[in-house]
Structure formats: structure tokens, C-alpha cells
N, C-alpha and C. Protein backbone atom coordinates (compact mmCIF):
# COMPACT_ATOMS: atom_id res chain seq x y z
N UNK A 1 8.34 -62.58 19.91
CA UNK A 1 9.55 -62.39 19.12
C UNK A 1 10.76 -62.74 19.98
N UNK A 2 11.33 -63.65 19.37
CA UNK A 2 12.70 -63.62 19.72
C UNK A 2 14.20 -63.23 20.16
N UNK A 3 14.53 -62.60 20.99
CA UNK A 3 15.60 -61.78 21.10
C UNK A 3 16.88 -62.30 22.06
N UNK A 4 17.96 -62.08 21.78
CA UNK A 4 19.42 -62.52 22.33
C UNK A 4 20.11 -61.22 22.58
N UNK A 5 20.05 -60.79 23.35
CA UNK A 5 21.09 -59.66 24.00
C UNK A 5 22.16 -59.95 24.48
N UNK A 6 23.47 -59.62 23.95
CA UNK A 6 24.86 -59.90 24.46
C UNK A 6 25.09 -58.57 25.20
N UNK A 7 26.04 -58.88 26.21
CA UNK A 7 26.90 -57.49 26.59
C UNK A 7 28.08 -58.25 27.37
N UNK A 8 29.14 -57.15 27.55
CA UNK A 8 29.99 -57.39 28.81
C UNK A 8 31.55 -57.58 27.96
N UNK A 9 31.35 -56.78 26.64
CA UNK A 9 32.44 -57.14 26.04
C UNK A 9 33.21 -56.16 26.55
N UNK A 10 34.34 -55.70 25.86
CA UNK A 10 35.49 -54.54 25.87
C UNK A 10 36.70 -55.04 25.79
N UNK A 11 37.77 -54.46 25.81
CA UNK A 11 39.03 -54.39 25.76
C UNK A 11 39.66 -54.86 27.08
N UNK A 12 40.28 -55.68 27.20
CA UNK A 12 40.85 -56.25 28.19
C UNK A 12 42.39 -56.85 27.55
N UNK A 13 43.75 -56.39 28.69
CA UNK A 13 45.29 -57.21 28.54
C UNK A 13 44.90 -58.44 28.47
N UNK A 14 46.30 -59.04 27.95
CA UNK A 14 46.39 -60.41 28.35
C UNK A 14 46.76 -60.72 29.18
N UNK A 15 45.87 -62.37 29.53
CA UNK A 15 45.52 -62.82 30.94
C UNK A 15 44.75 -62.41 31.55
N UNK A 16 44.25 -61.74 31.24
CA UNK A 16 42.67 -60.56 32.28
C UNK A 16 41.51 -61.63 32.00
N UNK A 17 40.25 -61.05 32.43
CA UNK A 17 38.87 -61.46 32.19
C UNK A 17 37.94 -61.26 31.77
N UNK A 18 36.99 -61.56 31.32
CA UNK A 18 35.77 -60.58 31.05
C UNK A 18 34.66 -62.01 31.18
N UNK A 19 33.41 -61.51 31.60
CA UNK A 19 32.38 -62.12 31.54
C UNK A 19 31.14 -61.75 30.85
N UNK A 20 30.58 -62.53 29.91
CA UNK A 20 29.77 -62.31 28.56
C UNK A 20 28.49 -62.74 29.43
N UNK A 21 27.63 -61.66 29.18
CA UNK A 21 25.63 -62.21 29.44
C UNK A 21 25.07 -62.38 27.90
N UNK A 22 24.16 -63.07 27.75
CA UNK A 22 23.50 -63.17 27.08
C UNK A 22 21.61 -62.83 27.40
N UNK A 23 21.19 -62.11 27.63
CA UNK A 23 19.66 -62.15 27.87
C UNK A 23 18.55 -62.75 27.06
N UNK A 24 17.87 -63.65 26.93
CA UNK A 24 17.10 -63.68 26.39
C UNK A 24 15.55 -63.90 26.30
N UNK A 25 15.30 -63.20 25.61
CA UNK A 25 13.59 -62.78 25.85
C UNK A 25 12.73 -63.75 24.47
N UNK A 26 11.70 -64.50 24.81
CA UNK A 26 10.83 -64.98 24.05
C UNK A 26 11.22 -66.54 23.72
N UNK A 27 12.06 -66.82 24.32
CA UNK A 27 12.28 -68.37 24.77
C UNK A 27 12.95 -68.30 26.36
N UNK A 28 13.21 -69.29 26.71
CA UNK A 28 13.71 -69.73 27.87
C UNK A 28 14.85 -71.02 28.05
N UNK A 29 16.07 -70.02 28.27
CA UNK A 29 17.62 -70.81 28.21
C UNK A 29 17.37 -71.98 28.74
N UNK A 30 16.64 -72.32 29.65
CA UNK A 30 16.36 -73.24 30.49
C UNK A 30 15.94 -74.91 29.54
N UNK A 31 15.44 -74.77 28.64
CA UNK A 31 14.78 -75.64 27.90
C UNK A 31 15.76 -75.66 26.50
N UNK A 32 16.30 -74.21 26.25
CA UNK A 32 17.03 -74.76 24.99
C UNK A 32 18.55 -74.87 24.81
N UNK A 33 19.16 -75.45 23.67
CA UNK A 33 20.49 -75.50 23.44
C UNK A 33 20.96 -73.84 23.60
N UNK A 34 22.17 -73.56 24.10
CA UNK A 34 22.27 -72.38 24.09
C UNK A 34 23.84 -72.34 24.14
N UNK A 35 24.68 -71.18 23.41
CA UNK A 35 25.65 -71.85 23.04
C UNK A 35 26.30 -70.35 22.76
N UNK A 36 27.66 -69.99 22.81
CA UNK A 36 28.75 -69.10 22.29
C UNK A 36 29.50 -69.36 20.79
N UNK A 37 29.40 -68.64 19.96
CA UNK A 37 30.23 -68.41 18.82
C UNK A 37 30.76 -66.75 18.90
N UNK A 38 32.08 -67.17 17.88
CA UNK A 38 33.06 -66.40 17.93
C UNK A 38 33.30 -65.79 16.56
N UNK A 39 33.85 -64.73 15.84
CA UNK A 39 33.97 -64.79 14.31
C UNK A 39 35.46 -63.27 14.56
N UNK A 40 36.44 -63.74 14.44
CA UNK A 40 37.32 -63.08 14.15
C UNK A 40 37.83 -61.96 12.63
N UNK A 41 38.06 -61.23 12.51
CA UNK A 41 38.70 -60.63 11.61
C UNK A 41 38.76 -61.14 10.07
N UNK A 42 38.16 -61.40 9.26
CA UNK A 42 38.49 -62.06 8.14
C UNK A 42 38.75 -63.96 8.43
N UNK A 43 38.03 -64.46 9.33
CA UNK A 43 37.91 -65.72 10.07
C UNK A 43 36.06 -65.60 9.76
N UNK A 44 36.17 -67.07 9.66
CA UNK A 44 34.76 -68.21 9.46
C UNK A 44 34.19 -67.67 10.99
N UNK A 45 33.04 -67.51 11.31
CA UNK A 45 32.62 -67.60 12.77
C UNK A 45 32.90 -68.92 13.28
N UNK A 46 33.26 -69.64 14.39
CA UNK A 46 33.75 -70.56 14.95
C UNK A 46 32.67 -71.16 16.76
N UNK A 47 32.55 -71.86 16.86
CA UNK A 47 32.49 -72.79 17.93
C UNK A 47 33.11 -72.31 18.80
N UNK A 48 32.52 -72.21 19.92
CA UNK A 48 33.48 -71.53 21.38
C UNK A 48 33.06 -72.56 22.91
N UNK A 49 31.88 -72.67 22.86
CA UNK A 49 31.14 -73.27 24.21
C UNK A 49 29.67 -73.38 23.78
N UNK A 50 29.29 -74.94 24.23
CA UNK A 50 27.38 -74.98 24.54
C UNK A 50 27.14 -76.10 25.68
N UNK A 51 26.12 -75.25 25.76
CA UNK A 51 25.12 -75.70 27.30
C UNK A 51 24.06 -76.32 26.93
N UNK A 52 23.71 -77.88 26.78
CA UNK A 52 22.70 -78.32 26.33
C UNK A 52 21.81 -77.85 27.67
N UNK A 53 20.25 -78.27 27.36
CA UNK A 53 19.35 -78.59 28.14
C UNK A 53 19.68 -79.18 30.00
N UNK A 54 20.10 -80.35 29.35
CA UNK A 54 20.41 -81.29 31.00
C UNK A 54 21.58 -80.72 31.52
N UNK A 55 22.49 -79.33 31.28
CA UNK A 55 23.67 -79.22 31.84
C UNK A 55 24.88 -79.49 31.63
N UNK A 56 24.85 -80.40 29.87
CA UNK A 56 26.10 -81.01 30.15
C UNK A 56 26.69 -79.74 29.08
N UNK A 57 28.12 -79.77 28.80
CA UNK A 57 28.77 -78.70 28.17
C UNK A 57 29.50 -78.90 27.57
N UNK A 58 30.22 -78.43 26.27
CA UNK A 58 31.33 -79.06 25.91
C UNK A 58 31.79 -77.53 24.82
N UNK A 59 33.10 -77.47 24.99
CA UNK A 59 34.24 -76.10 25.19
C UNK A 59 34.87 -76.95 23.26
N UNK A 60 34.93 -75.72 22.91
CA UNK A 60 35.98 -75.67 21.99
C UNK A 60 37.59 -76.12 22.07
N UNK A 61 38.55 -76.76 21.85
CA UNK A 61 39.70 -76.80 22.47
C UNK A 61 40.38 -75.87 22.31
N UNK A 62 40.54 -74.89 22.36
CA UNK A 62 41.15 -73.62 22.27
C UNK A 62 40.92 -72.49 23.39
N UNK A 63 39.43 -73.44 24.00
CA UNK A 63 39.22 -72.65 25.65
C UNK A 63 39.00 -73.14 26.34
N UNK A 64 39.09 -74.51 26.20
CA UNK A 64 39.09 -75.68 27.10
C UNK A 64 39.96 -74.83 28.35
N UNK A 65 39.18 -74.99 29.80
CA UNK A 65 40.09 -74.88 30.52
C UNK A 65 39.99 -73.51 31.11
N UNK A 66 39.62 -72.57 30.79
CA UNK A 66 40.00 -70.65 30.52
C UNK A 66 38.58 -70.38 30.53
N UNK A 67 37.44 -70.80 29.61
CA UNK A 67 35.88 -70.72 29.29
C UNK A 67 35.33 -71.48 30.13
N UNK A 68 34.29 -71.27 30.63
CA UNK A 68 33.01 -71.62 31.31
C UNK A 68 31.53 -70.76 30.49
N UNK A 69 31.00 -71.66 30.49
CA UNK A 69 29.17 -71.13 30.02
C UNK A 69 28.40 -72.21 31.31
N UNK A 70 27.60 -71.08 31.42
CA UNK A 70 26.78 -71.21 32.56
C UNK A 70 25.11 -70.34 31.99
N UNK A 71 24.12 -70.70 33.18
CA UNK A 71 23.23 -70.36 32.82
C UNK A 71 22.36 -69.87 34.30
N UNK A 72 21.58 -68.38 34.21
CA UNK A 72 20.80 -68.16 35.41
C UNK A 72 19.62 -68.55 35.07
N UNK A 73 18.64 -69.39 34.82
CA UNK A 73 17.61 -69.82 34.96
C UNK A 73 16.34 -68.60 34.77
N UNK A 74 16.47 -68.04 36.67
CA UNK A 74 15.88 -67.42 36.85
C UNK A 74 15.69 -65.64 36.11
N UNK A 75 16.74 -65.43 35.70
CA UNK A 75 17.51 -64.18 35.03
C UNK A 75 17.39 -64.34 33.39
N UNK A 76 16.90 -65.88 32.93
CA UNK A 76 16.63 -66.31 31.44
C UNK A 76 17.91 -65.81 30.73
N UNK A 77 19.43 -66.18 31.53
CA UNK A 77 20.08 -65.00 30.94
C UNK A 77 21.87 -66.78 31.30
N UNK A 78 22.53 -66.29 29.88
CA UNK A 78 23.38 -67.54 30.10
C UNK A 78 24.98 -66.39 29.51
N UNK A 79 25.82 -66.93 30.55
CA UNK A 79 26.86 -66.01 30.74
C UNK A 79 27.98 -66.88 29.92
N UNK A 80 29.11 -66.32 29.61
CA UNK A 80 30.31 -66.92 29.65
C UNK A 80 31.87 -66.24 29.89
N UNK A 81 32.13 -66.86 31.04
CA UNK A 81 33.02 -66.53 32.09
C UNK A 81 34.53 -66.78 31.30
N UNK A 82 35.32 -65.69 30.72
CA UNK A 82 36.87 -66.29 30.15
C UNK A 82 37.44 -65.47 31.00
N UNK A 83 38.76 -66.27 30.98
CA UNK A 83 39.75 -66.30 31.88
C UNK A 83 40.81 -66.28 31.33
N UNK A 84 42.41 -66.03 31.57
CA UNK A 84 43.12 -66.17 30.54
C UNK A 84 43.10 -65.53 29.83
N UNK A 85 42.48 -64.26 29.14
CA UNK A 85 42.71 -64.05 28.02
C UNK A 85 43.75 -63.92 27.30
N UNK A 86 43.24 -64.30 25.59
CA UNK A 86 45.06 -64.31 25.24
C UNK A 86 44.50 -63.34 23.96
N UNK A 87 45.59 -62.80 23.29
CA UNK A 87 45.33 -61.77 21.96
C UNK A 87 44.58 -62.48 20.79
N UNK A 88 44.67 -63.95 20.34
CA UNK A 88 43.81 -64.79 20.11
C UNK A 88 42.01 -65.08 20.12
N UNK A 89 42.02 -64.52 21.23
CA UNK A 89 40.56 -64.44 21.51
C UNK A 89 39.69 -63.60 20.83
N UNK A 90 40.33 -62.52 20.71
CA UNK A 90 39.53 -60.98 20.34
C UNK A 90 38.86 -61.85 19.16
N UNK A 91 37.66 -61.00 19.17
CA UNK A 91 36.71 -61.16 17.82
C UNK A 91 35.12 -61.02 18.46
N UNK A 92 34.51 -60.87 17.76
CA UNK A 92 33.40 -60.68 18.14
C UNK A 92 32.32 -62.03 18.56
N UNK A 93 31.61 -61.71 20.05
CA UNK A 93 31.35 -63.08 20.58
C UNK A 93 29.48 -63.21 20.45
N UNK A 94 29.06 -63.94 19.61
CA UNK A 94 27.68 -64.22 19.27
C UNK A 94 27.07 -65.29 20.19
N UNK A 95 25.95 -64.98 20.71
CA UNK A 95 25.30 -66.06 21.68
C UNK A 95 24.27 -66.42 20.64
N UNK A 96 23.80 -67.82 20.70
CA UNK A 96 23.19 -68.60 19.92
C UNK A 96 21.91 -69.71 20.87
N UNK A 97 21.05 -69.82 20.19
CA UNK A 97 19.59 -70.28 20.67
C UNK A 97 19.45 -71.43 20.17
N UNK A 98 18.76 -72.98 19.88
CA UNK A 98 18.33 -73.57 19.17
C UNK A 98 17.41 -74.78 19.73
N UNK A 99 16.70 -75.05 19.09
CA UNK A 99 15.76 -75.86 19.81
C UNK A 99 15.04 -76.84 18.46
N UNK A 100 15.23 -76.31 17.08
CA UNK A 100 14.86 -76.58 15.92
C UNK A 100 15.32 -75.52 15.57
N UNK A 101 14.30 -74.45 15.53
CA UNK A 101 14.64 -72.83 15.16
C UNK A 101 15.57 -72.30 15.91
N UNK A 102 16.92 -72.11 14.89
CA UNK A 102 17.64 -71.34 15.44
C UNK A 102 17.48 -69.60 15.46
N UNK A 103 18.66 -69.28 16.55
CA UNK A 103 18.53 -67.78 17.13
C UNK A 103 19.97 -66.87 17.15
N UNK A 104 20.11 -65.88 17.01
CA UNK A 104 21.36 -65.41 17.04
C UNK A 104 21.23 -64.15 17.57
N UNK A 105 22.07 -63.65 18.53
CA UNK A 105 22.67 -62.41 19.05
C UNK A 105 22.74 -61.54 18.17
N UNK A 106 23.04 -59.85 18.09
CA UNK A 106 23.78 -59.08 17.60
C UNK A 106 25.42 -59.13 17.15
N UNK A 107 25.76 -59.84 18.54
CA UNK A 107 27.40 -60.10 18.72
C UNK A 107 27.89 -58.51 19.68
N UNK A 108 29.16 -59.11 20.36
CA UNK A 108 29.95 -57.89 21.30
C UNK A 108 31.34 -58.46 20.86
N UNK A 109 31.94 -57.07 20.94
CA UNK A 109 32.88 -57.00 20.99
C UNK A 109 33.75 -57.32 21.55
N UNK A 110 34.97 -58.34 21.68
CA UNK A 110 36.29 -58.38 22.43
C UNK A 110 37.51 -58.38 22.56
N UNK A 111 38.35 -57.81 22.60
CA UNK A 111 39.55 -57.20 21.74
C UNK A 111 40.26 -56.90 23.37
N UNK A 112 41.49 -58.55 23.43
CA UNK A 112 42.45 -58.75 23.87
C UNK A 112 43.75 -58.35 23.68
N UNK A 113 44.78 -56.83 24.54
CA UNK A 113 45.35 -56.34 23.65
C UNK A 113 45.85 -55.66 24.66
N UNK A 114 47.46 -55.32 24.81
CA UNK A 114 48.05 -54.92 25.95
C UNK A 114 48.37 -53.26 24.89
């Protein structure tokens, strides 16, 4: 069975940081697309960051720059590092699987907010 564990959300000012894990058990990040979505308040869930297979990556323009997704291999576990935060951001952050069959997180919480 399939599973996506997020954590590492919370409440953070603006301009602060937070760094998102994703764990996942019953595939291996290593081999699949693996990727961040976002779904704000009465907002569509949205595109944030993905990490194909070979490494390459490509950022939403809205975190171009501030976002990084990365991946521990060994830990089967793929993070994403924001920076910057701005009040914008907050919403809840879903890690995503796909290889054919897609996969989805629970989602965490993040709520940018002085």
C-alpha cells in the first residue's frame, strides 16, 4: 500500500522558513515523479514544484527562486525547502507521487502570518 506522509508545516512570519518532508512508503521517490501542490482557501489546488526521475525540476513562478524540492534517496523521503515566506503562501501543502498511478498526501498545513 501506498502512503505519502507530509509534515513540517506550521505558522511561520513573513520572510521566515519552513521545510516540508514528505515520507514515502510503498514506492520509491527515487524512480518516481514526485512533486508539491498547494490548495489555498476557497482556491483550485495549484502547482508548486516537481522533481522528475533524472533530477531535473521545474518551480511554479510564484516560487521560482524562494522553493527548492529535493530528494533523500536513502530516507525515500523528498523535502521542500521555502524561503521567503510571504502571506501568499499559506494554504495547505500536498506531496504528490506518479509514475502512471497517481498518489497523494494527506496535506499540512501552512499559514504565513505576522
Amino acid at each position: 500500500q501506498v502512503q505519502l506522509e507530509e509534515s513540517g508545516g506550521g505558522l511561520v512570519q513573513p520572510g521566515g522558513s519552513l521545510k516540508l518532508s514528505c515520507v514515502a512508503s510503498g514506492i520509491s521517490v527515487r524512480i518516481y515523479t514526485m512533486a508539491w501542490f498547494r490548495q489555498a482557501p476557497g482556491k483550485q489546488r495549484e502547482f508548486v514544484a516537481r522533481l522528475w526521475s533524472g533530477g531535473s525540476t521545474r518551480y511554479a513562478d510564484s516560487v521560482k527562486g524562494r522553493f527548492t524540492i529535493s530528494r533523500d534517496n536513502a530516507k525515500n523521503t523528498v523535502y521542500l525547502q521555502m524561503n521567503s515566506l510571504k502571506p501568499e503562501d499559506t494554504a495547505v501543502y500536498y506531496c504528490y507521487a506518479a509514475i502512471g498511478p497517481e498518489y497523494w498526501g494527506q496535506g499540512t498545513q501552512v499559514t504565513v502570518s505576522s
